[in-house]
N, C-alpha and C. Protein backbone atom coordinates (compact mmCIF):
# COMPACT_ATOMS: atom_id res chain seq x y z
N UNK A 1 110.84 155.49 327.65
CA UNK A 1 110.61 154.95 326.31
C UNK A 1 110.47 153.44 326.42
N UNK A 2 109.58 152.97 325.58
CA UNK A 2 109.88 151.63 326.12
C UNK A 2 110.32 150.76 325.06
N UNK A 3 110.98 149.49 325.22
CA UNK A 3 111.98 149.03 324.83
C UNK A 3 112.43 149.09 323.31
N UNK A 4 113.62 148.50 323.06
CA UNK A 4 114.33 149.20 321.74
C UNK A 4 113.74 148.52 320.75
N UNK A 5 112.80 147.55 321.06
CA UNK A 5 112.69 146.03 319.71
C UNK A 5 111.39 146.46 318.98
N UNK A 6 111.81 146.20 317.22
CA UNK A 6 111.15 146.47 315.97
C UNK A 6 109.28 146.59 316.45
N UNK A 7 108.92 145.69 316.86
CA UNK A 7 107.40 145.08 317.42
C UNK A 7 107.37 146.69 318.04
N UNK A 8 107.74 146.69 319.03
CA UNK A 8 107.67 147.79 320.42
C UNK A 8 107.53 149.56 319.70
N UNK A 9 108.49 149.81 318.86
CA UNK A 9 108.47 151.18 317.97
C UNK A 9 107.82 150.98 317.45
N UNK A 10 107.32 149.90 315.98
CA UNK A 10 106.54 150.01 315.59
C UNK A 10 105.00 150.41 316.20
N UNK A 11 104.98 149.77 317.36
CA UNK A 11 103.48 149.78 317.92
C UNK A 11 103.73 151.20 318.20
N UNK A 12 104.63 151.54 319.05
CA UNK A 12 104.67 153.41 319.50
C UNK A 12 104.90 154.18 318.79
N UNK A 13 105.45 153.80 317.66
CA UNK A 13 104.97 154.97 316.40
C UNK A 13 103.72 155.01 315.84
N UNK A 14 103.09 154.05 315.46
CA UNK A 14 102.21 153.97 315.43
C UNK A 14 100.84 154.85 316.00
N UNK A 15 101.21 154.52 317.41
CA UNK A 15 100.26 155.17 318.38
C UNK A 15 100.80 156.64 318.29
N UNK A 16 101.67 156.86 318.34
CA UNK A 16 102.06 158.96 318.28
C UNK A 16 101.92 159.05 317.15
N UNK A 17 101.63 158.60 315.93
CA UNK A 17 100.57 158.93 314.82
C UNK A 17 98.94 159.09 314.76
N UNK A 18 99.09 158.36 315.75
CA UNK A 18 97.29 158.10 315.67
C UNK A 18 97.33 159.73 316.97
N UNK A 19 98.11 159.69 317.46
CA UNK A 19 97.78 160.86 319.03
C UNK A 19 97.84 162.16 317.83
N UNK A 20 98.78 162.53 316.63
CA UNK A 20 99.14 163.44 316.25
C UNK A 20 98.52 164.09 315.07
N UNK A 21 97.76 162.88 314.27
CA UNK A 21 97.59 162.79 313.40
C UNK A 21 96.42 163.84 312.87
N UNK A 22 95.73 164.34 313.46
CA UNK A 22 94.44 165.25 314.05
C UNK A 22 95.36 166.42 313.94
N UNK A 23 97.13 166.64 314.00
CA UNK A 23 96.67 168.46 314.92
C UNK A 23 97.67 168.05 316.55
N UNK A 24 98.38 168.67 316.51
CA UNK A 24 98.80 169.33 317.74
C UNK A 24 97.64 169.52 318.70
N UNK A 25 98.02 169.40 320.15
CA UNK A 25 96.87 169.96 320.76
C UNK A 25 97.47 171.67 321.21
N UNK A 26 96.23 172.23 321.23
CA UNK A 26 96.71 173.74 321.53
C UNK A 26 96.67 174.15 323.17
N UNK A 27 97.81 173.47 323.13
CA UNK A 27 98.28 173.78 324.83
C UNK A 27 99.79 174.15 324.69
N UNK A 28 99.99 175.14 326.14
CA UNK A 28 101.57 176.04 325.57
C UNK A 28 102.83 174.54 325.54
N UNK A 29 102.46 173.31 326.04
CA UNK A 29 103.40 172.60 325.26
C UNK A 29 102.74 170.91 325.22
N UNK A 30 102.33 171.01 324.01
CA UNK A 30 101.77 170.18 323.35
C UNK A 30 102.47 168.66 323.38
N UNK A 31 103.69 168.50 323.26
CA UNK A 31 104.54 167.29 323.27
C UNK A 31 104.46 167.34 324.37
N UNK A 32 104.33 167.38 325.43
CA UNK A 32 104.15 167.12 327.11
C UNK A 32 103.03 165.90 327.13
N UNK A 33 101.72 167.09 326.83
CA UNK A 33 100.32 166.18 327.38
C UNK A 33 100.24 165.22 325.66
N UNK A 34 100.88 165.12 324.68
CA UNK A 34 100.67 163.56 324.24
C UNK A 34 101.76 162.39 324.84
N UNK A 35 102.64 163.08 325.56
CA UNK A 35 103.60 162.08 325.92
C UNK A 35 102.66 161.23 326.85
N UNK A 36 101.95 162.61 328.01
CA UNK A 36 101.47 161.81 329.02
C UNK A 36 100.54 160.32 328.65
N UNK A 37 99.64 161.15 327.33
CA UNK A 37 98.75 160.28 327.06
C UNK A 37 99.43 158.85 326.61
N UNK A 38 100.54 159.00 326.34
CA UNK A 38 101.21 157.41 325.84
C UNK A 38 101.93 157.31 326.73
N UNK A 39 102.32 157.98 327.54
CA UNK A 39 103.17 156.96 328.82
C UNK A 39 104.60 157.65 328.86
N UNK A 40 105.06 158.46 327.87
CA UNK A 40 106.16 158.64 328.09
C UNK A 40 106.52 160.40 328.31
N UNK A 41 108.32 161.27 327.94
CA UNK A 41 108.22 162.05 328.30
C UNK A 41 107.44 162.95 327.49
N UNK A 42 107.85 164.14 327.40
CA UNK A 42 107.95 165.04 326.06
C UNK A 42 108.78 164.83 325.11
N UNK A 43 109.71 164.62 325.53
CA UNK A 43 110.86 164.95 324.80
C UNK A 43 111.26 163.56 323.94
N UNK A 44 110.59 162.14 324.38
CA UNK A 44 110.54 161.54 323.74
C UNK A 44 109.99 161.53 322.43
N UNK A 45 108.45 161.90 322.64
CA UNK A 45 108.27 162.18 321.71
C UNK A 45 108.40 163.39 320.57
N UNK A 46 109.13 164.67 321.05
CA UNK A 46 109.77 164.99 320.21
C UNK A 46 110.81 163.96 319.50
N UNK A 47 111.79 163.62 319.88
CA UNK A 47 112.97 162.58 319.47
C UNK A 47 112.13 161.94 318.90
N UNK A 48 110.70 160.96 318.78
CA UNK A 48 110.56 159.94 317.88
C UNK A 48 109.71 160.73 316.74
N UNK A 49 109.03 162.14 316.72
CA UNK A 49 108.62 162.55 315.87
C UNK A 49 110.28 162.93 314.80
N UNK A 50 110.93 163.34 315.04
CA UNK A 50 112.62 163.78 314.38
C UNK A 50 113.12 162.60 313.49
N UNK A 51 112.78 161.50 314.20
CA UNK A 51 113.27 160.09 314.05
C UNK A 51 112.36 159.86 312.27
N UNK A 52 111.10 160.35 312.74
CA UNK A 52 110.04 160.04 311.65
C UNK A 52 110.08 160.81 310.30
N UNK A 53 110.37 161.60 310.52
CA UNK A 53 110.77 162.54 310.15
C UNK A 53 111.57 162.65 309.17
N UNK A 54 112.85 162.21 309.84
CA UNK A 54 114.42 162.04 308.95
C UNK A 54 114.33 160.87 308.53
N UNK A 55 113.62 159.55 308.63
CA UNK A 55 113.84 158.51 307.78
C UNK A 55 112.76 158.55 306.80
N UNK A 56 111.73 159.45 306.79
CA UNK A 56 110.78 159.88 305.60
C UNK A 56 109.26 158.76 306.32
N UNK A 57 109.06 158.91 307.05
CA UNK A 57 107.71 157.62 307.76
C UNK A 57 106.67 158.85 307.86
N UNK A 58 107.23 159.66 308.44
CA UNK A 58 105.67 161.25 308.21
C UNK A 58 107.06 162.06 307.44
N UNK A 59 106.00 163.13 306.42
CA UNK A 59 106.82 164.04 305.83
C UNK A 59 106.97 165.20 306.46
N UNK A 60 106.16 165.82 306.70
CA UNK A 60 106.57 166.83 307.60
C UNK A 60 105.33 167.49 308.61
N UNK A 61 105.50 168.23 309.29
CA UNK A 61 104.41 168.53 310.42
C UNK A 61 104.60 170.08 310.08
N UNK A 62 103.18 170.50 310.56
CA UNK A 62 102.92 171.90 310.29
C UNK A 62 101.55 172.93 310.48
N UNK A 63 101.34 173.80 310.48
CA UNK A 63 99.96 175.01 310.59
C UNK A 63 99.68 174.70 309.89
N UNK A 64 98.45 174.34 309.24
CA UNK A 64 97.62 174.01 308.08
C UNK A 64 96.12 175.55 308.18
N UNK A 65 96.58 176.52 308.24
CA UNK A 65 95.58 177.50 308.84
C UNK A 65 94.57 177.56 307.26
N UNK A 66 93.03 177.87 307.90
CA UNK A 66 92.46 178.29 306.91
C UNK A 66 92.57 179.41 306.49
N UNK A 67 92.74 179.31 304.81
CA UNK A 67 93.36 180.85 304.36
C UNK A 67 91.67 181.76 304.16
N UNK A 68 90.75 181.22 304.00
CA UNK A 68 89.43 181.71 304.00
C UNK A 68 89.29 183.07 304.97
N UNK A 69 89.51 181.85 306.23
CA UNK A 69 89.37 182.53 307.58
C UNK A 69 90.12 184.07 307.90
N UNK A 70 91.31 183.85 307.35
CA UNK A 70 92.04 184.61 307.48
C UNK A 70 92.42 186.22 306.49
N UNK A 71 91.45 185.90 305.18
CA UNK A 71 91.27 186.81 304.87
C UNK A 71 91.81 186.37 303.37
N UNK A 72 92.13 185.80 303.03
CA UNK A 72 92.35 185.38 301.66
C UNK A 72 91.51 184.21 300.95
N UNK A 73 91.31 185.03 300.20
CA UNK A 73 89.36 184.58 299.34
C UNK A 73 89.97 184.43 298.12
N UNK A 74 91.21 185.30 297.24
CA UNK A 74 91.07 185.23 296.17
C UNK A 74 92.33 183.89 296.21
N UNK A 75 92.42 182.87 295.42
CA UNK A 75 92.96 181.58 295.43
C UNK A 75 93.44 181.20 294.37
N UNK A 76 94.71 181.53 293.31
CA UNK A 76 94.66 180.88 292.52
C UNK A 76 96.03 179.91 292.18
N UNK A 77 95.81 179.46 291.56
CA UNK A 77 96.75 177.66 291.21
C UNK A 77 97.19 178.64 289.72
N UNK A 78 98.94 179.12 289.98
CA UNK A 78 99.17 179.49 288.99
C UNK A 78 100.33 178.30 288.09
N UNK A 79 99.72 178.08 286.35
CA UNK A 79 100.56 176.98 286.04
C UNK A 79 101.61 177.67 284.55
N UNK A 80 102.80 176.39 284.90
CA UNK A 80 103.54 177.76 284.52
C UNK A 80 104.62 176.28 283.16
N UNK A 81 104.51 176.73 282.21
CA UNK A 81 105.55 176.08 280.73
C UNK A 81 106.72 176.28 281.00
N UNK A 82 107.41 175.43 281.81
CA UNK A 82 108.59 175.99 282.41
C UNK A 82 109.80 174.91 281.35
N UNK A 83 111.11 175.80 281.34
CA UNK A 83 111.92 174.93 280.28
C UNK A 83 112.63 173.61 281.87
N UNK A 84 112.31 172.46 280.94
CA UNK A 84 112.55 171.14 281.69
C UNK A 84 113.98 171.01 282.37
N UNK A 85 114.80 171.78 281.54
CA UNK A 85 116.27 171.55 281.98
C UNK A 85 116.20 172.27 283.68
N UNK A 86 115.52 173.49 283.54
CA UNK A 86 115.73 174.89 284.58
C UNK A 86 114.74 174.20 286.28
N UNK A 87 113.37 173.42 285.86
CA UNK A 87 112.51 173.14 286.35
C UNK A 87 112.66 173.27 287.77
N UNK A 88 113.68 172.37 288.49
CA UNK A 88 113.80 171.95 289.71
C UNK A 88 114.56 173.48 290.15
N UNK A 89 115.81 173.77 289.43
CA UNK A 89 115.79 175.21 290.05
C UNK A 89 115.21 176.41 290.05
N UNK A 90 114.53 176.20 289.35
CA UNK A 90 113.12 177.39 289.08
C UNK A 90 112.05 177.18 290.06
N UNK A 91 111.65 175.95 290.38
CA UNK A 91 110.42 175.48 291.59
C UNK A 91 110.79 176.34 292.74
N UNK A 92 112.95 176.01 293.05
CA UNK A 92 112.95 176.32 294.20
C UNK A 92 113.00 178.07 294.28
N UNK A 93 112.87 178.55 293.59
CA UNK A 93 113.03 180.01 293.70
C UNK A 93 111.50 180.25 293.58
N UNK A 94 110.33 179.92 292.89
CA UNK A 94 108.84 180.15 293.38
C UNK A 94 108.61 179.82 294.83
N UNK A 95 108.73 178.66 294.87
CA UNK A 95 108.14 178.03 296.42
C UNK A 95 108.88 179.05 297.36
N UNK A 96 109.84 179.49 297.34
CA UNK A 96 110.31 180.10 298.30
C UNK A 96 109.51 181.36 298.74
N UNK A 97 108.83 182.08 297.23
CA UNK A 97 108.26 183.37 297.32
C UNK A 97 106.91 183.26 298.55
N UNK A 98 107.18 184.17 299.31
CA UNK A 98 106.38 184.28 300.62
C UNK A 98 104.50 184.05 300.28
N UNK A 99 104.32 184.87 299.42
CA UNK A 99 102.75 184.42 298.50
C UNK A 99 102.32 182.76 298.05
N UNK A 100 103.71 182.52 297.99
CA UNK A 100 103.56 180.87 297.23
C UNK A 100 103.15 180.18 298.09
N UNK A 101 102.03 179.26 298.48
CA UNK A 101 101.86 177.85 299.62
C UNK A 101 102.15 176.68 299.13
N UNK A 102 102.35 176.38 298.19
CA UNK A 102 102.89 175.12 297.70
C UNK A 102 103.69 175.40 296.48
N UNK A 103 104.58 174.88 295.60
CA UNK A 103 104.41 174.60 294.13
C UNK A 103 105.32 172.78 293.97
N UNK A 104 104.95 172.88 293.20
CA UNK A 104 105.38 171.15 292.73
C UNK A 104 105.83 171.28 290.65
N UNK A 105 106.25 170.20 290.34
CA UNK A 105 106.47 169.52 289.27
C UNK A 105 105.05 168.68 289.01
N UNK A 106 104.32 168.86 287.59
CA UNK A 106 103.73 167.92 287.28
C UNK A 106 103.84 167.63 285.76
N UNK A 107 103.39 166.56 285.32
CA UNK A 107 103.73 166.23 284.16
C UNK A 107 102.65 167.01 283.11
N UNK A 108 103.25 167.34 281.91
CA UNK A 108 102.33 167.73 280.66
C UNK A 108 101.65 167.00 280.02
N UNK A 109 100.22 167.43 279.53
CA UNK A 109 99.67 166.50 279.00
C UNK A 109 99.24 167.20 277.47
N UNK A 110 100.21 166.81 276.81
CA UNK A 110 100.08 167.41 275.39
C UNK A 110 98.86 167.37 274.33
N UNK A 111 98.64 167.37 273.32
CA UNK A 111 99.00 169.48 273.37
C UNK A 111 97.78 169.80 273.75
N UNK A 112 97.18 169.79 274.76
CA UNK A 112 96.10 170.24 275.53
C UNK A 112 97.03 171.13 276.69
N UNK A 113 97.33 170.49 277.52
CA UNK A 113 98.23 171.13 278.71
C UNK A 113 99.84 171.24 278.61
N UNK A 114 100.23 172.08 278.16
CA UNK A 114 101.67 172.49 278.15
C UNK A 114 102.11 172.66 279.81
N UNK A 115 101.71 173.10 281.01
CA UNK A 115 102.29 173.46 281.81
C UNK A 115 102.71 172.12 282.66
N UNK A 116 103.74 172.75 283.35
CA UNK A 116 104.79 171.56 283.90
C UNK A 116 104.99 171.84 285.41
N UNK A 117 104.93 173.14 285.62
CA UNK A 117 105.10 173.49 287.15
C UNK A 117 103.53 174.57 287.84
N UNK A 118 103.60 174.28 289.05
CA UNK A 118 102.29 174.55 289.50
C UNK A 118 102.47 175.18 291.39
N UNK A 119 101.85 176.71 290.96
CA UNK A 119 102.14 177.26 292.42
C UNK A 119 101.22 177.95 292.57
N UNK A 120 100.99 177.78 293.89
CA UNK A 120 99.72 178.40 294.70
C UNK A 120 99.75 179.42 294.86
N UNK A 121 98.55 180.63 294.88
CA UNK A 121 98.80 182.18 295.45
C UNK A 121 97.66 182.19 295.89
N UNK A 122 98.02 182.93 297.43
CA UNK A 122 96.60 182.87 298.44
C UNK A 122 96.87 184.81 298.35
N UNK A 123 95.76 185.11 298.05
CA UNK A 123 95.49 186.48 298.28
C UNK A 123 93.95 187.23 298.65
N UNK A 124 93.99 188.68 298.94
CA UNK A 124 92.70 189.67 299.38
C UNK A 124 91.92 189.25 298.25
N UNK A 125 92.89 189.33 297.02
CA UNK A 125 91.44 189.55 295.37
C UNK A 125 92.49 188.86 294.73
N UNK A 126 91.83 188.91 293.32
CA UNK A 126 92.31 188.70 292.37
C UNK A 126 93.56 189.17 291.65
N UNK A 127 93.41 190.83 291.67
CA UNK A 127 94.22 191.81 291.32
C UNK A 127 95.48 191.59 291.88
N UNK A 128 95.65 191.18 293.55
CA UNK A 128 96.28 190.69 293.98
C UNK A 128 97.50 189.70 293.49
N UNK A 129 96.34 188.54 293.13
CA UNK A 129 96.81 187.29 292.65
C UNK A 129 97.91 187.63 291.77
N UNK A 130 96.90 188.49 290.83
CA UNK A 130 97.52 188.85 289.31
C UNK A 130 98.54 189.67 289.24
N UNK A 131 99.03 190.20 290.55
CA UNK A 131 99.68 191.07 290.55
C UNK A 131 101.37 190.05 291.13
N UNK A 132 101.16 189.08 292.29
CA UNK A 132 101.79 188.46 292.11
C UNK A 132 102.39 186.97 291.64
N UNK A 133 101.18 186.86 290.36
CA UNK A 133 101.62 186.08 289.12
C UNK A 133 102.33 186.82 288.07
N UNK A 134 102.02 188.14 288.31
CA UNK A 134 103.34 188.99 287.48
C UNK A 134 104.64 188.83 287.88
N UNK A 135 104.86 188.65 289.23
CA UNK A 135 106.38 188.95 289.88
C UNK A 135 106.70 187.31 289.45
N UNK A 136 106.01 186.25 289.74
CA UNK A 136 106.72 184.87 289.24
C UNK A 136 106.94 184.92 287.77
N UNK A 137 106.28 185.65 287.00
CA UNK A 137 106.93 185.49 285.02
C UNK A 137 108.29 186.16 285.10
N UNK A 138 107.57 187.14 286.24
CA UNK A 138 109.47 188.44 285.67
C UNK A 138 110.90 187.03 286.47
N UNK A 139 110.61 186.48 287.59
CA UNK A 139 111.12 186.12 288.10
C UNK A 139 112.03 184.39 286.81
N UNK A 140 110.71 184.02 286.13
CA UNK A 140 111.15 182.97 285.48
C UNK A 140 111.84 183.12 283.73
N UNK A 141 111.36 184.73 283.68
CA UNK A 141 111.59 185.23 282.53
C UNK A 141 111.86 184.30 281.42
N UNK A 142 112.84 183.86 280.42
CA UNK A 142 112.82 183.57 279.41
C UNK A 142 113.05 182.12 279.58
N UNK A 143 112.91 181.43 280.20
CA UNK A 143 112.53 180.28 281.06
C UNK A 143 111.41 179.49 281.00
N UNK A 144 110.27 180.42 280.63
CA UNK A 144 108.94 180.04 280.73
C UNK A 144 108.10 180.91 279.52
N UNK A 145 107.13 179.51 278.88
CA UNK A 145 106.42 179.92 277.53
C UNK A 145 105.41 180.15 277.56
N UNK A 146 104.79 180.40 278.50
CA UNK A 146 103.55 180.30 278.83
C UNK A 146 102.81 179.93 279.93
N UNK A 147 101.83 180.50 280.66
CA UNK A 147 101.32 180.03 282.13
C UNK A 147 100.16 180.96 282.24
N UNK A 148 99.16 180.49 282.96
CA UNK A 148 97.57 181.01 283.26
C UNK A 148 97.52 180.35 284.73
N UNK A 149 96.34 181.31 285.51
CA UNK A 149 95.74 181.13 286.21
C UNK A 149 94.56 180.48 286.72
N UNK A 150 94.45 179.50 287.48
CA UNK A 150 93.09 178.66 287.93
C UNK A 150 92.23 179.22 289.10
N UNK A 151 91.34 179.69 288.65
CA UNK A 151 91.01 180.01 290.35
C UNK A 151 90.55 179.33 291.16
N UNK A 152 89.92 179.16 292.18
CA UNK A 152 89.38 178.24 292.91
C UNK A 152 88.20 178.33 293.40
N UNK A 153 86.90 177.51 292.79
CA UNK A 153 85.72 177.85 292.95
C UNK A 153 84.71 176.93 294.16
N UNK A 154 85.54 176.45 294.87
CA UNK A 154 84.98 176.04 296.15
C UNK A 154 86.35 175.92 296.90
N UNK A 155 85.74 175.96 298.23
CA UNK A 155 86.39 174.93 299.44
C UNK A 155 86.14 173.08 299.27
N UNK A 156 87.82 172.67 299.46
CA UNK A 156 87.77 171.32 299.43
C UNK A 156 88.45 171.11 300.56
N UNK A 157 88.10 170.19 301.32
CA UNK A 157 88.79 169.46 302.58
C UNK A 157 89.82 169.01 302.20
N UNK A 158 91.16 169.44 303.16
CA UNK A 158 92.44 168.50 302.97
C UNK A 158 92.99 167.96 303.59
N UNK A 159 93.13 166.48 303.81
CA UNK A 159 93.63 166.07 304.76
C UNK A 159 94.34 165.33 304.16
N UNK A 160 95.22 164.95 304.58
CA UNK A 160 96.52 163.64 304.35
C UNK A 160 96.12 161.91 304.58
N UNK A 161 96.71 161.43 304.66
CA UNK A 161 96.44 159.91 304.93
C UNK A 161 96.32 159.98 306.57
N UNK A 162 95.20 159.14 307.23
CA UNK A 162 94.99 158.58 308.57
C UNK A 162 94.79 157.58 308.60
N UNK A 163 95.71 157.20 309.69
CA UNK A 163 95.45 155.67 310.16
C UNK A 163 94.68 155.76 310.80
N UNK A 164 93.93 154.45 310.73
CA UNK A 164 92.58 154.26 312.33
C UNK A 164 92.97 153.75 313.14
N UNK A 165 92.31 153.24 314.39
CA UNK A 165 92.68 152.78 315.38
C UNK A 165 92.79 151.32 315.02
């Protein structure tokens, strides 16, 4: 690793952002050959990705798989009138549901948009979808006043923030 001073991490975090920032490489151990490429072990850079990690500098690392590819076409962004008090413990019991890929808190924009919370369902069809946007109402029951489905009528690229070189 090389040395402990602010200048020095900064620059090597830096750079194992820019090595990472793309994607893992798909080799059976990936933190090896970016270490090599920066000079150091593996395991360093595991330890400085952890480091990044836990002080909030990257949020988190992960499969970003295309759900297209994989067989889920039907897509919808289900939004949901959730009571404000319940919100945050209600998110965490959607997001958890295995169908769910994201959900979040967003703000209402009255009286056009009543909904407040917002969760993803990747499925075969629709019926699908609809079938488990039924299990999140039963799940939020008297909790929630209302919520519809968005579907999703293209592919959009997602990527996060990149630094350049």
């Amino acid at each position: 690793m090389p040395p402990e001073t602010n200048d020095t991490l900064q620059d090597f975090d830096r750079r194992l952002i820019l090595a990472t920032q793309s994607g893992l490489p798909l080799v059976a151990r990936p933190y090896e050959q970016i270490g090599v490429a920066l000079g150091v072990s593996g395991e360093v850079v595991r330890e400085r990705l952890a480091v990044m990690l836990a002080d909030g500098r990257i949020r988190r690392m992960g499969a970003v798989p295309n759900h297209y590819a994989i067989g889920y076409t039907a897509n919808g962004m289900s939004v949901w009138n959730v009571d404000d008090q319940r919100i945050d413990e209600l998110g965490i019991v959607v997001g958890a549901l295995s169908f769910v890929s994201h959900c979040y808190r967003r703000p209402r924009r009255l009286p056009l948009w009543p909904y407040n919370l917002f969760a993803m369902v990747h499925a075969a069809s629709r019926a699908e979808v609809e079938t488990d946007v039924a299990r999140i109402a039963d799940l939020l029951g008297t909790a929630c006043s209302g919520h519809d489905i968005l579907y999703s009528s293209r592919i959009l690229k997602k990527t996060g923030l990149r630094l350049s070189a």
